[in-house]
N, C-alpha and C. Protein backbone atom coordinates (compact mmCIF):
# COMPACT_ATOMS: atom_id res chain seq x y z
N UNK A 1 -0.55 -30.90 4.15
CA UNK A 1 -0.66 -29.98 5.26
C UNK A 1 -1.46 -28.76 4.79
N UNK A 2 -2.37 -28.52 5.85
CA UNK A 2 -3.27 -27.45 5.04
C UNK A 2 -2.73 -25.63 5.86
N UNK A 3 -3.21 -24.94 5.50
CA UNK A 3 -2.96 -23.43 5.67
C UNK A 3 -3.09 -23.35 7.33
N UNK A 4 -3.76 -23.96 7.99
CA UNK A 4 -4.59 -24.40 8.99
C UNK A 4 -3.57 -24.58 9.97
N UNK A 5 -2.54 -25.69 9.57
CA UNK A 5 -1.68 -26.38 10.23
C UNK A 5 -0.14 -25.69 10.21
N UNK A 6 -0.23 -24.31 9.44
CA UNK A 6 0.94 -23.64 9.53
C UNK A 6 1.32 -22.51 10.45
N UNK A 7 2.13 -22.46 11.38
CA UNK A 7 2.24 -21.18 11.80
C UNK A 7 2.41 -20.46 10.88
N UNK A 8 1.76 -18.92 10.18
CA UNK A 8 2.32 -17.88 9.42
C UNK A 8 3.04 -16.79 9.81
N UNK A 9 4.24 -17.37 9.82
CA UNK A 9 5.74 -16.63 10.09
C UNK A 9 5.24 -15.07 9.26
N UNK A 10 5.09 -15.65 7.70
CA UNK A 10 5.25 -14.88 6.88
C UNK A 10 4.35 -13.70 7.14
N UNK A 11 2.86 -14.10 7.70
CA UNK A 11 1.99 -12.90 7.98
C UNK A 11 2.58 -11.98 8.84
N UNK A 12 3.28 -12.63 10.06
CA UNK A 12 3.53 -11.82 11.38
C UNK A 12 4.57 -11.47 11.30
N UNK A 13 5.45 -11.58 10.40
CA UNK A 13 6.63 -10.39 9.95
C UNK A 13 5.86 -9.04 8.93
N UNK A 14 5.30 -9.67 8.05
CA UNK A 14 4.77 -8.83 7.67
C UNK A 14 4.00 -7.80 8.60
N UNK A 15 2.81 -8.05 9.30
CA UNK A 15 2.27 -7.09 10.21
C UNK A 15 3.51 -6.36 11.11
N UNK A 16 4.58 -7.09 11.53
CA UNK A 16 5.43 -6.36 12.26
C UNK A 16 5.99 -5.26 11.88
N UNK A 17 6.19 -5.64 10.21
CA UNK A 17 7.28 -4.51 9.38
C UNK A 17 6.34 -3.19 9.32
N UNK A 18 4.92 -3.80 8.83
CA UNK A 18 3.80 -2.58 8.47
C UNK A 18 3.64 -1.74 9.83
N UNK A 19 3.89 -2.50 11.40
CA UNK A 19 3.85 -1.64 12.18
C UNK A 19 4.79 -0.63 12.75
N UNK A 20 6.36 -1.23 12.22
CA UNK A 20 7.15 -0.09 12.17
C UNK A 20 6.76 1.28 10.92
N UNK A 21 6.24 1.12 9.76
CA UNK A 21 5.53 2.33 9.08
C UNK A 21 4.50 2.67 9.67
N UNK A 22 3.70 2.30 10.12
CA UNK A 22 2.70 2.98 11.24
C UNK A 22 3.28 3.91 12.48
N UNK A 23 3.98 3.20 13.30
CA UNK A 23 4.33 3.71 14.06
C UNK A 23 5.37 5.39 13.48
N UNK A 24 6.12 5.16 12.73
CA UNK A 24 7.10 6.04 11.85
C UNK A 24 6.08 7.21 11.81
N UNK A 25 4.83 7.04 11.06
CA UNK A 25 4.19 7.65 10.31
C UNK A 25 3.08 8.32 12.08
N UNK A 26 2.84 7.51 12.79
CA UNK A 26 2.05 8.08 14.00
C UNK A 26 3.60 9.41 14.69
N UNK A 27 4.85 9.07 15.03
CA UNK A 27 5.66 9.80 15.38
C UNK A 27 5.68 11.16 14.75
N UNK A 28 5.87 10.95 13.56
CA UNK A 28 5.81 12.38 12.54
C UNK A 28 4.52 13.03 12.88
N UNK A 29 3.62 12.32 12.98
CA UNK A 29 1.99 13.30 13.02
C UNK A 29 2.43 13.60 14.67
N UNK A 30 2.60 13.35 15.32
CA UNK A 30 2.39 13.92 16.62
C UNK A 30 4.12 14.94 16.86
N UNK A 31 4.90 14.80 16.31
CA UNK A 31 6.32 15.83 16.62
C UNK A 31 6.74 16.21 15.22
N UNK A 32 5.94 15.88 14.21
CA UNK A 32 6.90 16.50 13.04
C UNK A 32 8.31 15.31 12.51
N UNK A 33 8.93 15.69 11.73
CA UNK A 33 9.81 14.85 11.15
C UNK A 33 11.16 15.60 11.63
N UNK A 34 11.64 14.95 12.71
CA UNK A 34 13.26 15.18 13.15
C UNK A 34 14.28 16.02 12.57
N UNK A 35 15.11 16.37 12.54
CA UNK A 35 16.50 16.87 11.68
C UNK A 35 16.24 16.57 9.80
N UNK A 36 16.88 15.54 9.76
CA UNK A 36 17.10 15.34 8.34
C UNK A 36 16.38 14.11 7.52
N UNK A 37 15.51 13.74 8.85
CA UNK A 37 14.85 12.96 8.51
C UNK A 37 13.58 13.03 7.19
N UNK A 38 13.23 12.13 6.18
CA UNK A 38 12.23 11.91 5.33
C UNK A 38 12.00 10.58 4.54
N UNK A 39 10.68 10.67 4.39
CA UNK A 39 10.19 9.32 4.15
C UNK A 39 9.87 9.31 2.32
N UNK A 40 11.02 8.12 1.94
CA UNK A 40 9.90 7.66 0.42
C UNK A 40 9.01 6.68 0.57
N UNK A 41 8.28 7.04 0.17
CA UNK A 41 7.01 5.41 0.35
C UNK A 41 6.58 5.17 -1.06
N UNK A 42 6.89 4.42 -1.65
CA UNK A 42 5.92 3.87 -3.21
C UNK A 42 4.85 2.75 -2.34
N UNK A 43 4.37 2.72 -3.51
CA UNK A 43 2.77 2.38 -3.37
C UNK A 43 2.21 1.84 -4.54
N UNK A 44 1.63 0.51 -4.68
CA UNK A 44 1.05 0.57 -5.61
C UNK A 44 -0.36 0.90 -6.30
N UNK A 45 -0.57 1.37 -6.97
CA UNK A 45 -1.69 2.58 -7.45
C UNK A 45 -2.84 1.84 -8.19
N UNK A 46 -2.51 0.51 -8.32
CA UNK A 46 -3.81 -0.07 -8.40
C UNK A 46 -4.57 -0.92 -7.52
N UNK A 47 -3.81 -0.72 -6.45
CA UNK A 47 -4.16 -1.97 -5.06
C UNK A 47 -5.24 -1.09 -4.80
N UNK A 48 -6.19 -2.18 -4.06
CA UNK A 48 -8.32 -1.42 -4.06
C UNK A 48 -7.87 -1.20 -2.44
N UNK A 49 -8.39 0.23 -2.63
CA UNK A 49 -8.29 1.18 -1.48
C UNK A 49 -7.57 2.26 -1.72
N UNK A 50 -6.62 2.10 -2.73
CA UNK A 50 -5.70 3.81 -3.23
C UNK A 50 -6.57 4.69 -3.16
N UNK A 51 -6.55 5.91 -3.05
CA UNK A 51 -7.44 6.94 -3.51
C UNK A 51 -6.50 7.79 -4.03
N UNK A 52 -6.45 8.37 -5.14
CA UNK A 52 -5.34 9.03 -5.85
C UNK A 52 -6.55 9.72 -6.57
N UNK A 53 -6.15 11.52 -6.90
CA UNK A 53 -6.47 11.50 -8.09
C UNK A 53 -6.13 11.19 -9.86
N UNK A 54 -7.70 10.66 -10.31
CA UNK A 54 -7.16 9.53 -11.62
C UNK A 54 -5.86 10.21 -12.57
N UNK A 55 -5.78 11.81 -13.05
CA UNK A 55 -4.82 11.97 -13.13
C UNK A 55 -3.40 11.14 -12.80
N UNK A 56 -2.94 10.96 -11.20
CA UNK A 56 -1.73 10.63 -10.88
C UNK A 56 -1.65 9.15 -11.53
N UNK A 57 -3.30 8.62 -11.22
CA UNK A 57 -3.05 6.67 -11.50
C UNK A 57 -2.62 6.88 -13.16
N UNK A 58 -3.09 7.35 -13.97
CA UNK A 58 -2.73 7.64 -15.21
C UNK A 58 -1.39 7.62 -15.50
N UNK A 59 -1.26 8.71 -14.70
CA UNK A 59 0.54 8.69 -14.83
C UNK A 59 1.73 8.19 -14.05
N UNK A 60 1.30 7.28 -13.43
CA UNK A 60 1.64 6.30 -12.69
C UNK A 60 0.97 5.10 -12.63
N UNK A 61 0.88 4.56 -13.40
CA UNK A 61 0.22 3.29 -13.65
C UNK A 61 0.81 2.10 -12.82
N UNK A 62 0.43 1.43 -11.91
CA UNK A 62 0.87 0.14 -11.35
C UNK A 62 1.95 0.64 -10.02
N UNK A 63 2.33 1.83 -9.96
CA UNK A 63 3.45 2.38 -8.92
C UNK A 63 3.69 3.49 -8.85
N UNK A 64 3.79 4.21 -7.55
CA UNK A 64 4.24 5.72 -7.04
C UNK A 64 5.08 5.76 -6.40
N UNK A 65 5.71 6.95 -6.19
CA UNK A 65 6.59 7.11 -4.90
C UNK A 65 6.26 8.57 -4.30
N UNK A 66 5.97 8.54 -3.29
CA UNK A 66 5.66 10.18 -2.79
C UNK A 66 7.09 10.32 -1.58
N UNK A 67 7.28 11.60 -1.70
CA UNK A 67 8.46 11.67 -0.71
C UNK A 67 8.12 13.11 0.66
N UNK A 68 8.13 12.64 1.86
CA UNK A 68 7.14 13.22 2.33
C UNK A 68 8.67 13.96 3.58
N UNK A 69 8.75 14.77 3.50
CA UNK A 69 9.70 16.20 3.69
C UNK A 69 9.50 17.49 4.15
N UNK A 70 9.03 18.61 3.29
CA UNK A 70 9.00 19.41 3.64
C UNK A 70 7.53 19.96 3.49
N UNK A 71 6.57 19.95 2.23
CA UNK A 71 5.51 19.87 2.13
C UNK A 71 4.59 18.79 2.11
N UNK A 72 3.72 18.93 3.45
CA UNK A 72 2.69 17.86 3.28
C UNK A 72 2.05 18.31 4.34
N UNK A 73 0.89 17.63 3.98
CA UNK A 73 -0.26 18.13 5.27
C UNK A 73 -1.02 17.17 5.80
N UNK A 74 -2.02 17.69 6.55
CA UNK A 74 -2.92 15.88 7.33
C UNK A 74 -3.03 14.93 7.26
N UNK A 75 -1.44 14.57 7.74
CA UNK A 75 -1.03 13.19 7.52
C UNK A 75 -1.79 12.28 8.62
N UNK A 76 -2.42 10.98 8.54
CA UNK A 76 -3.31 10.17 9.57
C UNK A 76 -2.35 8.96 9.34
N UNK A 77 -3.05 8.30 10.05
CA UNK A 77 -2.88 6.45 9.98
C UNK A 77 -3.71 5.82 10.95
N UNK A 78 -3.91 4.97 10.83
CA UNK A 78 -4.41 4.13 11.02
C UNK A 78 -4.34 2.60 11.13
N UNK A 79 -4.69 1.79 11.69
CA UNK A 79 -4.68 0.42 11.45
C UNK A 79 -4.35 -0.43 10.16
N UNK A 80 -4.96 0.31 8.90
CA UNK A 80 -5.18 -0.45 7.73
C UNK A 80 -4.47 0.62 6.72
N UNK A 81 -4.69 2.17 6.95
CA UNK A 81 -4.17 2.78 6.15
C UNK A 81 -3.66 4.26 6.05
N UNK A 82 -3.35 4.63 5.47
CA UNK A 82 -2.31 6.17 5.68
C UNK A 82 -3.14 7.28 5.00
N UNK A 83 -3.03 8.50 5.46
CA UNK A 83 -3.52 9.42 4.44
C UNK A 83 -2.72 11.23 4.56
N UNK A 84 -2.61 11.33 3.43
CA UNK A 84 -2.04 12.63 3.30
C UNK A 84 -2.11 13.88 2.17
N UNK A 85 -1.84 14.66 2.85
CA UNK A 85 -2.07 15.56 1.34
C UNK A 85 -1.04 16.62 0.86
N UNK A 86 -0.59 16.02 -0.91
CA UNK A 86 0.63 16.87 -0.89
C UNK A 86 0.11 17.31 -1.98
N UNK A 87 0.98 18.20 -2.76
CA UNK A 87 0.81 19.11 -3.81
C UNK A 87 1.35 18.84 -5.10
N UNK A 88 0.44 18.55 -5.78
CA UNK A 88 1.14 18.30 -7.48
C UNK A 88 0.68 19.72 -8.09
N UNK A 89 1.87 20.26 -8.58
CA UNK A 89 1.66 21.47 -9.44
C UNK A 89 0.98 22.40 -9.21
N UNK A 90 1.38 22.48 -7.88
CA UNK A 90 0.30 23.78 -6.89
C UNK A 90 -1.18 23.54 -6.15
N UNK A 91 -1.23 21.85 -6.62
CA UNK A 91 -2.35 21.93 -6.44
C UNK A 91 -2.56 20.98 -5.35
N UNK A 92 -3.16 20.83 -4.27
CA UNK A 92 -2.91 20.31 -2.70
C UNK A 92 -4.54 19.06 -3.08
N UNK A 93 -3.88 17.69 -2.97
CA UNK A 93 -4.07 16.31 -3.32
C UNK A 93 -4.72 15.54 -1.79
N UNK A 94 -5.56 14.98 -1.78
CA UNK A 94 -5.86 13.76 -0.56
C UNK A 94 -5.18 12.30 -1.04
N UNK A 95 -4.35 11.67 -0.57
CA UNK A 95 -4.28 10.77 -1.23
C UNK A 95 -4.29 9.68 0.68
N UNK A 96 -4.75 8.50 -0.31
CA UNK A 96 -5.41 7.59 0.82
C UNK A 96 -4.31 6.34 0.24
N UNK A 97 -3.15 5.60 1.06
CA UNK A 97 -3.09 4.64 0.76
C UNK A 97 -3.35 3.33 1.81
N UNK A 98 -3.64 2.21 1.55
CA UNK A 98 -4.20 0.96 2.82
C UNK A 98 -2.43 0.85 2.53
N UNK A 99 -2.01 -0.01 4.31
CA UNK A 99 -0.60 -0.05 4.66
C UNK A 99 -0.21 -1.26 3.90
N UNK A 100 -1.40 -1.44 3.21
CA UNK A 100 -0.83 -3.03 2.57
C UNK A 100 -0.55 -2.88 0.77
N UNK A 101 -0.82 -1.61 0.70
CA UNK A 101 -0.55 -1.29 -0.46
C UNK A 101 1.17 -1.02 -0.94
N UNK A 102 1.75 -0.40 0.09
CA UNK A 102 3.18 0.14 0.58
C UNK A 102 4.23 -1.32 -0.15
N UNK A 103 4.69 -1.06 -0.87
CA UNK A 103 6.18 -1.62 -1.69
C UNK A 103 7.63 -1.75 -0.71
N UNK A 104 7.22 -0.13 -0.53
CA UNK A 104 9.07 0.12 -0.31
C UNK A 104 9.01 1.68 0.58
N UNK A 105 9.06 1.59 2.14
CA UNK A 105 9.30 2.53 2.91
C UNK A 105 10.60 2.78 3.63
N UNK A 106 10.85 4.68 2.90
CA UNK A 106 12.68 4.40 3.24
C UNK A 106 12.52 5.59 4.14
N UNK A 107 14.12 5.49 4.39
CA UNK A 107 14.30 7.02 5.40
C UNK A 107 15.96 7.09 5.11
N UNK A 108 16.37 8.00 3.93
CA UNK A 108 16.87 7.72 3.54
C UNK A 108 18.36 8.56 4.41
N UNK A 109 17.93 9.49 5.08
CA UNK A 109 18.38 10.35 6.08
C UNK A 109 19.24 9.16 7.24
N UNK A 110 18.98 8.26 7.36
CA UNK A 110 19.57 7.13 8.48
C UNK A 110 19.86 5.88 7.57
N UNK A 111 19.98 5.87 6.03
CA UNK A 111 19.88 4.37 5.36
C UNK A 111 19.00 3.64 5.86
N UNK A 112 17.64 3.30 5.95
CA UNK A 112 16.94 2.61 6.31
C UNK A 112 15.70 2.61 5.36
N UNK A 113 15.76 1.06 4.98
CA UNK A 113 14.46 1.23 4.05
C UNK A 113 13.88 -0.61 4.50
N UNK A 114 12.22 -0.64 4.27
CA UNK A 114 11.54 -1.65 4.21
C UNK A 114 11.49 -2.60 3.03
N UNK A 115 11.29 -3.14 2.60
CA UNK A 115 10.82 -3.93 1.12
C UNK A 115 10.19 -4.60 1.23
N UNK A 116 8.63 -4.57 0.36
CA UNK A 116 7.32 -5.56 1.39
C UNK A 116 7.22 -6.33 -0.18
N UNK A 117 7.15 -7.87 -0.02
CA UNK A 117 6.51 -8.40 -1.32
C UNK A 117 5.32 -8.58 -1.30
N UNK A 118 4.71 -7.87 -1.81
CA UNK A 118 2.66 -7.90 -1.47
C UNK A 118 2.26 -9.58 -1.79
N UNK A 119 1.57 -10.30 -1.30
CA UNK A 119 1.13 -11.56 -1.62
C UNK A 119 -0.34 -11.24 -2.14
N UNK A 120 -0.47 -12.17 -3.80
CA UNK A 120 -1.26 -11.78 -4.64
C UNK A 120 -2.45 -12.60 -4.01
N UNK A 121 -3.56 -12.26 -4.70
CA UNK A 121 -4.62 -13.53 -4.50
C UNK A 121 -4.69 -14.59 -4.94
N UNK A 122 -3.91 -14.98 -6.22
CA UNK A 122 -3.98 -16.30 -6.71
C UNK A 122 -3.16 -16.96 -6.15
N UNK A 123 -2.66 -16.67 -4.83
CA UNK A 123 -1.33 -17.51 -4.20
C UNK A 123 -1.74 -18.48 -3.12
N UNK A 124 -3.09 -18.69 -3.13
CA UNK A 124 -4.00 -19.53 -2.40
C UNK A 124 -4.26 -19.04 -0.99
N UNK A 125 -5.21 -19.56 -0.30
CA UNK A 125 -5.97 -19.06 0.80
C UNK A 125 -4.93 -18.12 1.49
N UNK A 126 -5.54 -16.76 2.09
CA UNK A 126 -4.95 -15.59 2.17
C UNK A 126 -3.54 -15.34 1.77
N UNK A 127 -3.58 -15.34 0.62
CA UNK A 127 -2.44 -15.02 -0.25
C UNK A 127 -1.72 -15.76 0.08
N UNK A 128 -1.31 -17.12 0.56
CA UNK A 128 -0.07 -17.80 0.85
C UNK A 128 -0.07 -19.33 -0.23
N UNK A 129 1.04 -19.48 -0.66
CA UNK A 129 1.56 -20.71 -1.35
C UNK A 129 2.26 -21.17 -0.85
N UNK A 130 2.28 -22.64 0.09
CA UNK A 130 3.66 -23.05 0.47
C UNK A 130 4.82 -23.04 -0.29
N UNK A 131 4.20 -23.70 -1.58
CA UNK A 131 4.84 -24.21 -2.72
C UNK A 131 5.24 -23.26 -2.92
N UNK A 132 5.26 -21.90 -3.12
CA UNK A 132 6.57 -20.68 -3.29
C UNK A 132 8.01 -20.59 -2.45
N UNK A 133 7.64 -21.03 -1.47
CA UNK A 133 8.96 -21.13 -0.31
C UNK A 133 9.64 -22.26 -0.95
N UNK A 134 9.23 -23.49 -1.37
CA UNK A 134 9.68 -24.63 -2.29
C UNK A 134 9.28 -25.41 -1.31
N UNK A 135 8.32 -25.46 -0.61
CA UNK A 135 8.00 -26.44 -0.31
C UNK A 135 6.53 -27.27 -0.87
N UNK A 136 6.84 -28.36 -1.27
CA UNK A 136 6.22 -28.88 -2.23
C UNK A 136 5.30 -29.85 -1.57
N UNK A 137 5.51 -31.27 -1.48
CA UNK A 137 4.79 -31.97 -0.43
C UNK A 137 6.30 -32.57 0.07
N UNK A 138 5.67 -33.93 1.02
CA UNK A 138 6.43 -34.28 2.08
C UNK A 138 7.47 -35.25 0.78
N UNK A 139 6.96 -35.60 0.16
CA UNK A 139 7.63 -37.09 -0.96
C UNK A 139 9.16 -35.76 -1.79
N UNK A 140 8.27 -34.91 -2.47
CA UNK A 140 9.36 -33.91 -3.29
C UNK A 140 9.96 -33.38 -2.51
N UNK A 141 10.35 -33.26 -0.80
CA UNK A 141 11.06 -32.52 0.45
C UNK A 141 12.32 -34.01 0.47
N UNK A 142 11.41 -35.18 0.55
CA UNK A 142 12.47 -36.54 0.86
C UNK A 142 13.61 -36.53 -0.19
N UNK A 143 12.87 -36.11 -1.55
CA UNK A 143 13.84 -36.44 -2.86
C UNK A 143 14.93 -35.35 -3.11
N UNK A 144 14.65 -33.96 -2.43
CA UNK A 144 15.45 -33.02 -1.77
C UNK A 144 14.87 -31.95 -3.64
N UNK A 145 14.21 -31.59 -4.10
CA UNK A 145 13.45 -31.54 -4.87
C UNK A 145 12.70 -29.68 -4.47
N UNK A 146 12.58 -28.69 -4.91
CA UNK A 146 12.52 -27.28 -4.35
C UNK A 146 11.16 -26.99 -5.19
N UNK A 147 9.93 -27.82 -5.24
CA UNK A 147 9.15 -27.35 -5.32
C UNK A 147 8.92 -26.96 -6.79
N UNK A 148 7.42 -26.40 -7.05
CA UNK A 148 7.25 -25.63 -8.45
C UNK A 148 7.74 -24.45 -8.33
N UNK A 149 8.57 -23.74 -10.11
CA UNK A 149 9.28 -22.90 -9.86
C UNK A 149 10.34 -22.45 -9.88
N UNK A 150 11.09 -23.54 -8.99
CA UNK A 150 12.26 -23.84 -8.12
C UNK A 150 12.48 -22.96 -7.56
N UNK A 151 11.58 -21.99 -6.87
CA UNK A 151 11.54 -20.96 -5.68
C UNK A 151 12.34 -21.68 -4.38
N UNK A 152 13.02 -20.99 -3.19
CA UNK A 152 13.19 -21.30 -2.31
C UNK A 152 13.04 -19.91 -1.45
N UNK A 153 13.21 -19.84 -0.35
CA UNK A 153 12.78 -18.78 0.66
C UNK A 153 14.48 -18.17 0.65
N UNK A 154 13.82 -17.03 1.01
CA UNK A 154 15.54 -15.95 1.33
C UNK A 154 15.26 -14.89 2.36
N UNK A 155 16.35 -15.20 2.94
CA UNK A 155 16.68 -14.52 3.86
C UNK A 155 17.01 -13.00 3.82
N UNK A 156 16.73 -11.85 4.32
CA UNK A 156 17.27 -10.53 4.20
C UNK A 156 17.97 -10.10 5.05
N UNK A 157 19.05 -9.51 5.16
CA UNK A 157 19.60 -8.96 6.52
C UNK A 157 19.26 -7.74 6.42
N UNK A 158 18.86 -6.86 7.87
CA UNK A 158 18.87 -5.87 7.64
C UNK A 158 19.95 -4.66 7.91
N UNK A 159 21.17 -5.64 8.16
CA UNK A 159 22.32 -4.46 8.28
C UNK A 159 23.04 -3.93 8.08
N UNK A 160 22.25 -3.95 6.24
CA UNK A 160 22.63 -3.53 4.81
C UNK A 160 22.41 -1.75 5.31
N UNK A 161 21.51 -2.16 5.87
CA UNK A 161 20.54 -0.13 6.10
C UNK A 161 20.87 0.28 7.47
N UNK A 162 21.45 -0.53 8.02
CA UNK A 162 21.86 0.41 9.39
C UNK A 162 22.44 1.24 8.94
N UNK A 163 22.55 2.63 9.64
CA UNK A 163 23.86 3.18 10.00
C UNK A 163 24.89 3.51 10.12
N UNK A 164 25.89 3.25 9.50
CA UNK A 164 27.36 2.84 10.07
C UNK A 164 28.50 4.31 10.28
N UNK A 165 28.86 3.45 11.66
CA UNK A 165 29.41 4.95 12.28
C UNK A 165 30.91 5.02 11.91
C-alpha cells in the first residue's frame, strides 16, 4: 500500500493541533493575554526556518523554550510561522519560529499543554512511515507481528490537562 492509498490521519491532527497554537497565538495579538494566562512554547533551534540570534542557537543547541507573559513584543503568525520579540539581557531579540518547528505548547495557567512529535525526513515520503505505527505489510499484520522496531501507535488523552474543578 503506497502513501497514496492512505488517509493521513496523522497529518490532519497534526495541522489541527498547530491550528489551535495559531489561533492561541492570533487571540493574544489581537486582546492581549487574559488574567493569568501564559504561553511556554519550546522549539527546536535547528529546524530550517528558526531565526534566532546565533548566540541563543549556541546556547541552546537542538531546543528552546521561550515563555511569553509579561514581556514581549510584535508578536505575528501566520500560516507557517510565529514571530516575536523578547529580551535576553536587556537586549530586545526577533525571533522567527515556522509552526512546525513547535515541540511542546503549554498554558500552564489552565493545565493545558500540546506535544507535537515532529516527523523527520528519513521517515519516507512526507515524513510518514507506516512501519512506525507497526504496521508492516499485510503477511506480518496476519502473523499478528508489530512491525520494525516493535513500534505500535498510542493513543493520548487529553484530559490529563483539562481543568479540574
Amino acid at each position: 500500500m503506497s502513501n497514496q492509498d492512505v488517509l493521513r490521519y496523522d497529518k490532519m491532527v497534526e495541522g489541527a493541533l498547530r491550528g489551535v497554537v495559531r489561533q492561541a497565538i492570533k487571540e493574544v495579538m489581537a486582546d492581549g493575554l487574559p488574567g493569568d494566562h501564559h504561553f511556554y512554547i519550546t522549539f527546536m533551534t535547528d529546524y530550517p526556518g528558526v531565526k534566532i540570534p546565533d548566540y541563543l542557537r549556541e546556547r541552546y543547541p537542538g531546543e528552546m523554550t521561550i515563555v511569553l507573559q509579561y514581556q514581549f513584543y510584535d508578536l505575528s503568525v501566520d500560516e507557517e510561522k510565529m514571530g516575536v520579540v523578547l529580551s535576553f539581557n536587556n537586549v530586545p531579540e526577533q525571533l522567527v519560529v515556522p509552526l512546525a518547528a513547535i515541540s511542546i505548547f503549554a498554558d500552564p495557567s489552565v493545565n493545558f499543554a500540546l506535544q507535537f512529535q515532529p516527523l523527520g525526513d528519513d521517515d519516507g515520503p512526507d515524513g510518514f512511515d507506516p512501519e512506525d505505527l507497526g504496521f508492516d505489510e499485510d503477511e506480518d499484520k496476519a502473523k499478528g507481528k508489530k512491525g520494525k522496531g516493535e513500534k505500535t501507535g498510542e493513543v493520548v488523552s487529553l484530559d490529563q490537562f483539562r481543568k479540574k474543578d
